[in-house]
Protein backbone atom coordinates (compact mmCIF):
# COMPACT_ATOMS: atom_id res chain seq x y z
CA UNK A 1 226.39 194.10 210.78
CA UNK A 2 226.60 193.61 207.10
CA UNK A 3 228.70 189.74 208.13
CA UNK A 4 225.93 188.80 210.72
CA UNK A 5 223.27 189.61 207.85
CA UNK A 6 224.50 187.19 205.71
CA UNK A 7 225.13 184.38 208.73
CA UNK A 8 221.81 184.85 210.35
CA UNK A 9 219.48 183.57 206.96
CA UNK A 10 221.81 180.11 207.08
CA UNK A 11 221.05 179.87 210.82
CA UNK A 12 217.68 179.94 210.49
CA UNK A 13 217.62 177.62 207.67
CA UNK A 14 216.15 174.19 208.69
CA UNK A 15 219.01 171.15 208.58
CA UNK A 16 218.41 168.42 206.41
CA UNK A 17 218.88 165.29 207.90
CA UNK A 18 221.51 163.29 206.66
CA UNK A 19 220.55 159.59 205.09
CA UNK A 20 221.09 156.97 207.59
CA UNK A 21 222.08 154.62 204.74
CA UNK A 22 223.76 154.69 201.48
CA UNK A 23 221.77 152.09 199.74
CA UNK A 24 218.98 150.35 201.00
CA UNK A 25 218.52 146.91 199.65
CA UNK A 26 214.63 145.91 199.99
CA UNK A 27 212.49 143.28 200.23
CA UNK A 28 214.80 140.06 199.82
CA UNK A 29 215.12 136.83 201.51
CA UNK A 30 218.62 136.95 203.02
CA UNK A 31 220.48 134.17 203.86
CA UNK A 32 223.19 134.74 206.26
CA UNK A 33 224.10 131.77 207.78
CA UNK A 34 226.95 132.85 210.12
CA UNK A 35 224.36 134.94 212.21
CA UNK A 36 221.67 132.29 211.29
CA UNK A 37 219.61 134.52 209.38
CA UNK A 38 216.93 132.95 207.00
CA UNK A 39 213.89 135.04 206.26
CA UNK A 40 212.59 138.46 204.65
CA UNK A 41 214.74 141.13 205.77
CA UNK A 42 216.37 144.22 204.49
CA UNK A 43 220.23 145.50 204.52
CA UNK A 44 221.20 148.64 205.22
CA UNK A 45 224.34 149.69 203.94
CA UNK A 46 227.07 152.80 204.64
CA UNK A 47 230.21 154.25 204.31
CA UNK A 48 231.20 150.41 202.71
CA UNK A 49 230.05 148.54 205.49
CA UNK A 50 226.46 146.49 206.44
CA UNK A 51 225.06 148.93 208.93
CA UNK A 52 221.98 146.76 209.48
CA UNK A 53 219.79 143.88 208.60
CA UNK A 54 216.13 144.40 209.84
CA UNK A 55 212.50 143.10 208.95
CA UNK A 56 211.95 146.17 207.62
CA UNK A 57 213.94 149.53 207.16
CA UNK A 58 212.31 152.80 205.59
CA UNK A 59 213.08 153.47 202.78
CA UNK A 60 213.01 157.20 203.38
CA UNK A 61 216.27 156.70 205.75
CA UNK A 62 218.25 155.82 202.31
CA UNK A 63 219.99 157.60 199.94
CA UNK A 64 219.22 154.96 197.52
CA UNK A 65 216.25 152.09 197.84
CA UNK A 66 217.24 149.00 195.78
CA UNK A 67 214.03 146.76 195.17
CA UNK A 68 215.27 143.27 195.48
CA UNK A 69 211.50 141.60 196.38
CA UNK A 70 211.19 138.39 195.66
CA UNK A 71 215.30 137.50 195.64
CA UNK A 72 217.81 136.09 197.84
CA UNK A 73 220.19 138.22 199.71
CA UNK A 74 223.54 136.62 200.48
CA UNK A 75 227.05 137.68 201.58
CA UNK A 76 229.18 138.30 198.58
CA UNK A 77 230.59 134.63 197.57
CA UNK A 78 234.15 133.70 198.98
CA UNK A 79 235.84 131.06 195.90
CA UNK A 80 238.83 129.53 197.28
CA UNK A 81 240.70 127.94 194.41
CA UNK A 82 240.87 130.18 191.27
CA UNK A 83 243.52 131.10 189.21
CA UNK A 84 244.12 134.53 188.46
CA UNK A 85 247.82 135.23 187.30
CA UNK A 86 246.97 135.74 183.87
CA UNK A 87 250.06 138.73 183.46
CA UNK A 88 253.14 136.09 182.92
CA UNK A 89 252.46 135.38 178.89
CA UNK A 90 253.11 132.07 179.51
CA UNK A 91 251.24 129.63 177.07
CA UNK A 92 248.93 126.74 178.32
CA UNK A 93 249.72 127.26 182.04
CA UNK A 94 247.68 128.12 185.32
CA UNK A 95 250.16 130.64 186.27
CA UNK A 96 249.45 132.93 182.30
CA UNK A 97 247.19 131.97 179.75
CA UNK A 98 244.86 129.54 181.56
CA UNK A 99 244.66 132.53 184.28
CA UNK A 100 241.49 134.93 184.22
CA UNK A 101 241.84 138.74 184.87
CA UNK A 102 239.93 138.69 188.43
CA UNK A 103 237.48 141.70 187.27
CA UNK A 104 236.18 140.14 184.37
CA UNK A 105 234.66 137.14 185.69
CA UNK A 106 234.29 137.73 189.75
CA UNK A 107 231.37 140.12 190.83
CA UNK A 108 228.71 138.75 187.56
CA UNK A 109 228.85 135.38 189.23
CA UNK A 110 228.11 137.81 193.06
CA UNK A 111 231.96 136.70 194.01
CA UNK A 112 233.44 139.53 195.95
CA UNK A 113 237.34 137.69 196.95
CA UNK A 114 238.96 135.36 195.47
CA UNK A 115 241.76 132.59 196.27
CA UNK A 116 244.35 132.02 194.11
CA UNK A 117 245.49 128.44 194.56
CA UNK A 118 248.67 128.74 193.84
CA UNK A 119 249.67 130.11 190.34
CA UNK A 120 252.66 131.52 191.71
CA UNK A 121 255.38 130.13 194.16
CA UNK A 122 258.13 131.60 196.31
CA UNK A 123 260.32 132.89 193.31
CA UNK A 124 257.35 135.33 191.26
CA UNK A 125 254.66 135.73 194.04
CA UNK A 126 255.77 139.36 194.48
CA UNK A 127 255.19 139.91 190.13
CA UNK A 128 251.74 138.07 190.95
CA UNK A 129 250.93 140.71 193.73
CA UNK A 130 252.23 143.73 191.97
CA UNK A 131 250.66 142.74 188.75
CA UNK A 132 247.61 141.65 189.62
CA UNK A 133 246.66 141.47 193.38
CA UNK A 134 247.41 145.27 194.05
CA UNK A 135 245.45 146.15 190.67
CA UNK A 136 242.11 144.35 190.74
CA UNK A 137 238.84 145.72 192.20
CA UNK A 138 238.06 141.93 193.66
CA UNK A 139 239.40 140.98 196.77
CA UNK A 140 242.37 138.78 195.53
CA UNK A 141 243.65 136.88 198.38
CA UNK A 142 246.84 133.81 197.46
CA UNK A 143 247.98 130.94 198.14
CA UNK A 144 252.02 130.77 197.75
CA UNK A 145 252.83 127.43 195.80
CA UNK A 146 255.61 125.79 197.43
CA UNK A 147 257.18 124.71 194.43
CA UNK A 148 259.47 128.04 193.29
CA UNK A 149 257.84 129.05 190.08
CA UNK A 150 253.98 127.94 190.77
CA UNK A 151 251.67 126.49 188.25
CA UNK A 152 253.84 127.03 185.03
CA UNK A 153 253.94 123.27 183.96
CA UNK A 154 253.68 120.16 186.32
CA UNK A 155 257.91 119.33 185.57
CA UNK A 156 257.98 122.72 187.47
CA UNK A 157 256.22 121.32 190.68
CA UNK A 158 258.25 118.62 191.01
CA UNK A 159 261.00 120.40 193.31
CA UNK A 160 262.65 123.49 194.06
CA UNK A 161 260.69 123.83 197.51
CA UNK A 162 261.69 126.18 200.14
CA UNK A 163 259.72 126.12 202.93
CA UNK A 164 260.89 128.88 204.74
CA UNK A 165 261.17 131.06 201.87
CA UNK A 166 257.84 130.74 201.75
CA UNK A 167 256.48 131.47 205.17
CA UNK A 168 258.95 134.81 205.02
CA UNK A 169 256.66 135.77 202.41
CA UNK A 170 253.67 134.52 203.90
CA UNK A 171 254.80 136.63 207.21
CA UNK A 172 255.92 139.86 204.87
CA UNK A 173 252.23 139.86 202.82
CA UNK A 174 249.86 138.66 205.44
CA UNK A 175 247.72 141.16 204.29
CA UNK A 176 247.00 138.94 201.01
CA UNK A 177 248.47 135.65 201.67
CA UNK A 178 246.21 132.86 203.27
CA UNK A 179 247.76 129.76 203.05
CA UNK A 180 250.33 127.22 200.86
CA UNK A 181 249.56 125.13 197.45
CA UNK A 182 251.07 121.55 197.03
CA UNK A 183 249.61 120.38 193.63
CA UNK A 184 250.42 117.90 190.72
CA UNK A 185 252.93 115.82 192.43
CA UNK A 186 253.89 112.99 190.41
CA UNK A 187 256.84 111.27 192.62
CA UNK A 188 256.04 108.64 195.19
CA UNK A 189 257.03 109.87 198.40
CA UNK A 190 255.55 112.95 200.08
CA UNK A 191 258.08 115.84 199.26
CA UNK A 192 255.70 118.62 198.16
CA UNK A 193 253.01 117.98 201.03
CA UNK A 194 255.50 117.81 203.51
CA UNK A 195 257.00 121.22 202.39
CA UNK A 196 254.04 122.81 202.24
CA UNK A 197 252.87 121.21 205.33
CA UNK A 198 256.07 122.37 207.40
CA UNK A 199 255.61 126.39 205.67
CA UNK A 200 252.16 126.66 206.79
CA UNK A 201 253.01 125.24 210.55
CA UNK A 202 255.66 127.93 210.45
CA UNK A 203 253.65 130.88 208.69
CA UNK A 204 250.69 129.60 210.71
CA UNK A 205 248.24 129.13 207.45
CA UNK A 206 246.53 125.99 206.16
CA UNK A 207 248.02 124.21 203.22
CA UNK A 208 245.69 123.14 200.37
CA UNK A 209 246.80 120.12 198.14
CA UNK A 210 245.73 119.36 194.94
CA UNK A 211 246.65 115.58 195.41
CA UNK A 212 247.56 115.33 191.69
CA UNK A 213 248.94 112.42 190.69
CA UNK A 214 247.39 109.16 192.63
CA UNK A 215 249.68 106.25 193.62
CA UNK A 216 249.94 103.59 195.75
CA UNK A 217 252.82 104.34 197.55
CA UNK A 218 250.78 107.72 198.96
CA UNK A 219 247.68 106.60 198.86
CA UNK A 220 244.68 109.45 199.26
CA UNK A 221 243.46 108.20 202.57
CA UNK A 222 247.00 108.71 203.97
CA UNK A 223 247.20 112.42 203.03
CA UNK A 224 243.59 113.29 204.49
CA UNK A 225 243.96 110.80 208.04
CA UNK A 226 247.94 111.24 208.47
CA UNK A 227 249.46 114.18 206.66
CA UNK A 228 247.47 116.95 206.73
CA UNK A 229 246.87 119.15 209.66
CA UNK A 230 243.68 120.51 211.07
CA UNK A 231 242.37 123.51 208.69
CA UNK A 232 244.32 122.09 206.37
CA UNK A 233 242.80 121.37 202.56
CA UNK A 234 242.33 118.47 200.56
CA UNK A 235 240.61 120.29 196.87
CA UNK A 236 239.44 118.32 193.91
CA UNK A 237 237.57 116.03 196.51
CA UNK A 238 235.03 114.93 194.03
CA UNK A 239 237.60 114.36 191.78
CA UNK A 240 237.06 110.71 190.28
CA UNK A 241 239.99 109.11 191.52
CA UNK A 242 239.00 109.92 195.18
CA UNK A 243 237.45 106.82 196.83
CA UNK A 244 234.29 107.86 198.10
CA UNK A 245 231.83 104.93 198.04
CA UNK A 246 232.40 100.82 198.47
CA UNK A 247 230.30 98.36 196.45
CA UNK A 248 227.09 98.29 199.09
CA UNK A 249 227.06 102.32 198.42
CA UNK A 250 228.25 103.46 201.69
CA UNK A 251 230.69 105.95 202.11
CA UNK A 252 234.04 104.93 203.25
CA UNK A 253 234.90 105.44 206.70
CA UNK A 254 238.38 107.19 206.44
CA UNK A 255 236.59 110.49 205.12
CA UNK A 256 234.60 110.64 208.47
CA UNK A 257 238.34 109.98 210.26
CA UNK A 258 239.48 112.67 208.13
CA UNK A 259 236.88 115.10 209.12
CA UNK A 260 237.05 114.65 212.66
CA UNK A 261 240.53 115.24 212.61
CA UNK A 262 240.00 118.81 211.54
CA UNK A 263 241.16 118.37 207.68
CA UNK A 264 238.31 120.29 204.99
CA UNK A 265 237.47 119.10 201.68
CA UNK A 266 236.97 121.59 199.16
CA UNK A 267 235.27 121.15 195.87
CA UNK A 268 237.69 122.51 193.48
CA UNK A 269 235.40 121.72 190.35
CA UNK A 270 237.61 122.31 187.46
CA UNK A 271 237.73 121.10 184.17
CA UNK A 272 238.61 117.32 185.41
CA UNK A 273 238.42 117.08 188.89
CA UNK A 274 234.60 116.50 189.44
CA UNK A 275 232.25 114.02 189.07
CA UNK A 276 228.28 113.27 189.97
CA UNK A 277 229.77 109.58 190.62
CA UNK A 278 231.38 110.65 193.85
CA UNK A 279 229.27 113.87 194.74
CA UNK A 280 225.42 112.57 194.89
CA UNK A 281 226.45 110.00 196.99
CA UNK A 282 228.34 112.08 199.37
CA UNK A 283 225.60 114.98 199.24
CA UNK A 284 223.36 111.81 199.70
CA UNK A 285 224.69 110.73 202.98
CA UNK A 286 225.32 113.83 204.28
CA UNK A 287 228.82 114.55 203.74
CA UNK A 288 228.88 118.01 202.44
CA UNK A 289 231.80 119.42 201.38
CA UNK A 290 233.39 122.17 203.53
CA UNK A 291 233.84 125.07 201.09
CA UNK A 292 232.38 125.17 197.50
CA UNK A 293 234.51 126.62 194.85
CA UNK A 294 235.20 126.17 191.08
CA UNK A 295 239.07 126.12 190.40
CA UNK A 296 238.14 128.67 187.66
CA UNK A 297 239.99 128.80 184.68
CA UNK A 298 240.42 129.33 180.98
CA UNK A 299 239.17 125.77 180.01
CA UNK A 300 237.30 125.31 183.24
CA UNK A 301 234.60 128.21 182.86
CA UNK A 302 233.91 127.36 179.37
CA UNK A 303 232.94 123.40 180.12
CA UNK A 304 231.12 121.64 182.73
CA UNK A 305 232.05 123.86 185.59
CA UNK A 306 231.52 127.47 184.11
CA UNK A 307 230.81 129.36 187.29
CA UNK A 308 230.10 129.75 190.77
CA UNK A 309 226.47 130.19 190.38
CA UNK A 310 226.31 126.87 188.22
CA UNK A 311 228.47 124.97 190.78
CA UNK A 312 226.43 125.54 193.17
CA UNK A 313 223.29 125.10 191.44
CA UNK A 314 224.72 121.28 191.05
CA UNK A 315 224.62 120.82 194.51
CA UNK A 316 221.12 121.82 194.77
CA UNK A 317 220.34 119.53 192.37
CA UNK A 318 221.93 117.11 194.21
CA UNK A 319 219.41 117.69 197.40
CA UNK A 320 221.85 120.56 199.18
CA UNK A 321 219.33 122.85 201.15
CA UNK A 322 220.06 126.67 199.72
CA UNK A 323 221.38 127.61 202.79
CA UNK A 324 223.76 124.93 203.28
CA UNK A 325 224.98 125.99 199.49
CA UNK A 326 225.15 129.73 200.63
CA UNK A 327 226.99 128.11 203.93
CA UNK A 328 229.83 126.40 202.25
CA UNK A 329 230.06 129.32 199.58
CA UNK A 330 230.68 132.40 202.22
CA UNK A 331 231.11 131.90 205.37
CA UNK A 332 232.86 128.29 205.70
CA UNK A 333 235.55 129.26 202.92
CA UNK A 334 236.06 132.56 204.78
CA UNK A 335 236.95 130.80 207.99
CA UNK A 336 238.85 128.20 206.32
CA UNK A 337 241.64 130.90 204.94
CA UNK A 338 241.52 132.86 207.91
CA UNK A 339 239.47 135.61 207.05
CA UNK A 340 236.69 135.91 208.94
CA UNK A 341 235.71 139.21 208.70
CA UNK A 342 234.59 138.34 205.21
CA UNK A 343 231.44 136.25 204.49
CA UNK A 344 228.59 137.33 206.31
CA UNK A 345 226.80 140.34 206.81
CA UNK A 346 226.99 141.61 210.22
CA UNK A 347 227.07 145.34 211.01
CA UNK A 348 230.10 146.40 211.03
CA UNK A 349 231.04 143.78 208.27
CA UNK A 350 232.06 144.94 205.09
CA UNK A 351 229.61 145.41 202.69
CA UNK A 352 230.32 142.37 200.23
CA UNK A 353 226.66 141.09 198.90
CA UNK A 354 225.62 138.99 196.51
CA UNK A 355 221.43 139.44 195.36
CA UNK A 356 220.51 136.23 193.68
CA UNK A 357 217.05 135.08 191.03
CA UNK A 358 216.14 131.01 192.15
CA UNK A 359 215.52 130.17 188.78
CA UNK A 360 213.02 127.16 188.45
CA UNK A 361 212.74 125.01 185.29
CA UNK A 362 214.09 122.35 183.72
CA UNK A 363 218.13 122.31 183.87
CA UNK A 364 221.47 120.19 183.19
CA UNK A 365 224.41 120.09 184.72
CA UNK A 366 227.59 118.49 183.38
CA UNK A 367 230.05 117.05 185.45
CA UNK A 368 233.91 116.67 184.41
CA UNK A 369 233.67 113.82 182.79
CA UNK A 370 231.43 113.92 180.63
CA UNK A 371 227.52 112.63 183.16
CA UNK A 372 224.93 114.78 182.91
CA UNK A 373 222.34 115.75 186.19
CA UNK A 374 219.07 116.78 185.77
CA UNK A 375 217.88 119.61 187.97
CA UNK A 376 215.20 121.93 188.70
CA UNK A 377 216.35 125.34 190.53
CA UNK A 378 219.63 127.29 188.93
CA UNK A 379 220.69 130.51 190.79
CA UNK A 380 221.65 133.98 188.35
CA UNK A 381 223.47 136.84 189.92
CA UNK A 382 221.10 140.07 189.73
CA UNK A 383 223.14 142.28 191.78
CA UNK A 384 226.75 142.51 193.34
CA UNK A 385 227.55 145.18 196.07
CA UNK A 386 231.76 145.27 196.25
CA UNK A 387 232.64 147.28 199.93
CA UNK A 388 229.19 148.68 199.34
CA UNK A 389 229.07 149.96 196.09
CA UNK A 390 227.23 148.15 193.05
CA UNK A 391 229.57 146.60 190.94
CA UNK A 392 227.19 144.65 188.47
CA UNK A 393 223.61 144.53 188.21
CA UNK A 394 221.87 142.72 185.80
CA UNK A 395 218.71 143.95 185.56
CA UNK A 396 219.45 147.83 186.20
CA UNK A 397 217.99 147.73 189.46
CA UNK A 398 220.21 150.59 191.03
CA UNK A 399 219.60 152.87 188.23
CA UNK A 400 216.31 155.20 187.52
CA UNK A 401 213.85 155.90 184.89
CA UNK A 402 215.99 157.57 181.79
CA UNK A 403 212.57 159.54 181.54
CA UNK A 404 212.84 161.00 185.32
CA UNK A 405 216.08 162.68 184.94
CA UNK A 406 216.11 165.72 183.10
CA UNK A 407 217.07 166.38 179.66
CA UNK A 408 221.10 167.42 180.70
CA UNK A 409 221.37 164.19 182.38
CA UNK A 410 224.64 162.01 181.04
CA UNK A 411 226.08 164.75 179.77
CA UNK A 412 229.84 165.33 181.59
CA UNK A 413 230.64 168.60 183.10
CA UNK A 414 232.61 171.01 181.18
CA UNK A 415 231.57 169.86 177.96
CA UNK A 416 229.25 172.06 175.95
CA UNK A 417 225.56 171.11 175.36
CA UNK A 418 226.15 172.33 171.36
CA UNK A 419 222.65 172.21 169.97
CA UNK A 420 222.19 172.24 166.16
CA UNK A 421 220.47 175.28 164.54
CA UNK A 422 217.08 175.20 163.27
């Protein structure tokens, strides 16, 4: 009797109703192009994943309400060519000191995965992964380079290819890997494309080139209408050796060949490999580029490209729309490696979002070389959710009132509250 007097009080106790989300993010404009989404809506989010995107939600269903009014709500960015293996110590290279550490740069620009392009070939991709793809919060994904010991120096990427060294790996960490590098190839013939080319047909990834070194024994139309496969990558396509335009303006007619055969072109900013002279035309015209990314690096993100948000900004100041920008910086690059349960924000998807202020003023842009564009809308990164959790927010929007939380609040457990005497 003295048991069922204790059980019968919790009984009768009224449940509490469980939140249906975990965070609530209201009041935004989200853009979601993959489900063609373009409007006021909020996102629900739990356990990590979007569990829905409605006109309106109440906020009384959520754990947490996030007031994003008046911003845009994206999927968390996807950038495709970065360099991240920053562990090797190796001086004035891609694959060390050029590297970034993925955490300190990726979710205060909203990106949620990135793509290294290649720092590290067949012979230290498994250092790359321990080191760094297996210890950052972002979503590193990797491209293998074909050349043995990546992005070191260029004398490295000259040779020492192994093509099916390289889709064993590819086949052994499919979990991470996503496709095959050929970059800085200064010879005349096509060895490193045709490597990488013959890897990714046998690890059944795209290859991404980096075309390098520009000659007219291979010239650039070649690799985009002849070489290169379907889904496979041409980066650096503004770069300024690229011929984009003839004398009457007009884009050149190979790049539409190229397209319909299937190849993408990928921005690949960088510190040299972009340039308004080839963009704004292109952008004019209509030829958008297929995924938008920055190459980030050491000297990279500290000139003319600096970020994601500022790369992308440029191509609004070109005449982009936003949602074609939000288009080639989600949902494209996440098809184009493979990956497309990233970059969008479906239910079921994994919660990866990016909450974004349209800035308008007066702004410049620098390109790689050294012209200047003029523009008048530049997007900031308020808020990044990272598999549904916030992982930067600029403005403390997630947080509450200091003043609304007690007077023990902050204070760890299991460490006295020692007040001082009178």
């Amino acid at each position: 009797m003295k048991r069922l007097a204790l059980v019968l009080p919790l009984l009768a106790a009224p449940l509490v109703a469980q939140p249906r989300y975990d965070v609530l993010l209201k009041g935004g404009h989200v853009i979601d192009p993959k489900n063609n989404i373009d409007g006021r809506m909020d996102a629900g989010v739990r356990d990590g994943k979007i569990a829905a995107v409605a006109p309106s939600i109440n906020p009384a269903q959520a754990a947490k309400t996030i007031d994003v009014t008046g911003l845009y709500v994206t999927p968390g960015l996807v950038d495709i060519h970065v360099h991240a293996f920053y562990s090797t110590g190796v001086p004035n290279a891609w694959a060390g000191d050029e590297s970034i550490q993925p955490d300190a740069f990726s979710f205060r620009t909203g990106v949620t995965t990135m793509v290294d392009a290649g720092s590290a070939g067949w012979r230290n991709f498994e250092s790359f992964r321990t080191l760094v793809i297996d210890r950052a919060k972002t979503r590193v994904l990797a491209l293998i380079n074909i050349a043995g010991f990546g992005m070191i120096n260029d004398a490295i990427e000259q040779g020492d290819f192994d093509a099916k060294e390289v889709a064993r790996l590819a086949g052994k960490h499919r979990d991470v890997v996503v496709g095959v590098k050929s970059a800085h190839y200064r010879l005349p013939d096509w060895g490193s494309v045709d490597a990488a080319v013959a890897a990714g047909q046998a690890a059944g990834i795209p290859v991404m080139v980096d075309f390098g070194y520009f000659l007219r024994e291979r010239p650039y139309w070649r690799l985009v209408t002849e070489r290169l496969r379907p889904g496979d990558i041409s980066t650096h396509c503004f770069r300024a050796p690229v011929p984009w335009a003839g004398e009457d303006g007009k884009l050149y007619g190979y790049l539409t060949q190229a397209r319909s055969r299937g190849v993408k072109f990928d921005v690949g900013h960088g510190g040299g490999s972009f340039v308004f002279r080839n963009a704004a035309p292109a952008v004019a015209q209509g030829f958008y580029p297929d995924s938008i990314s920055t190459d980030l690096h050491a000297g990279s993100m500290n000139a003319g490209m600096m970020d994601m948000p500022v790369t992308m900004s440029k191509f609004l100041a070109m005449g982009m729309p936003l949602k074609e920008v939000i288009l080639r910086s989600t949902w494209n690059p996440a098809q184009i490696v493979q990956r497309p349960e990233l970059g969008h924000l479906s239910a079921g998807a994994v919660a990866d979002v990016a909450v974004w202020r349209l800035m308008e003023g007066d702004f410049g842009f620098a390109d790689a070389a050294g012209g200047r564009l003029q523009g008048k809308q530049r997007l900031l990164c308020e808020l990044t959710l990272k598999d549904g959790k916030v992982v930067w927010d600029l403005n403390a929007r997630a947080a509450a009132d200091y003043r609304t939380l007690g007077p023990a609040y902050g204070i760890r457990e299991g460490i006295d509250h020692i007040v001082p005497p009178h």
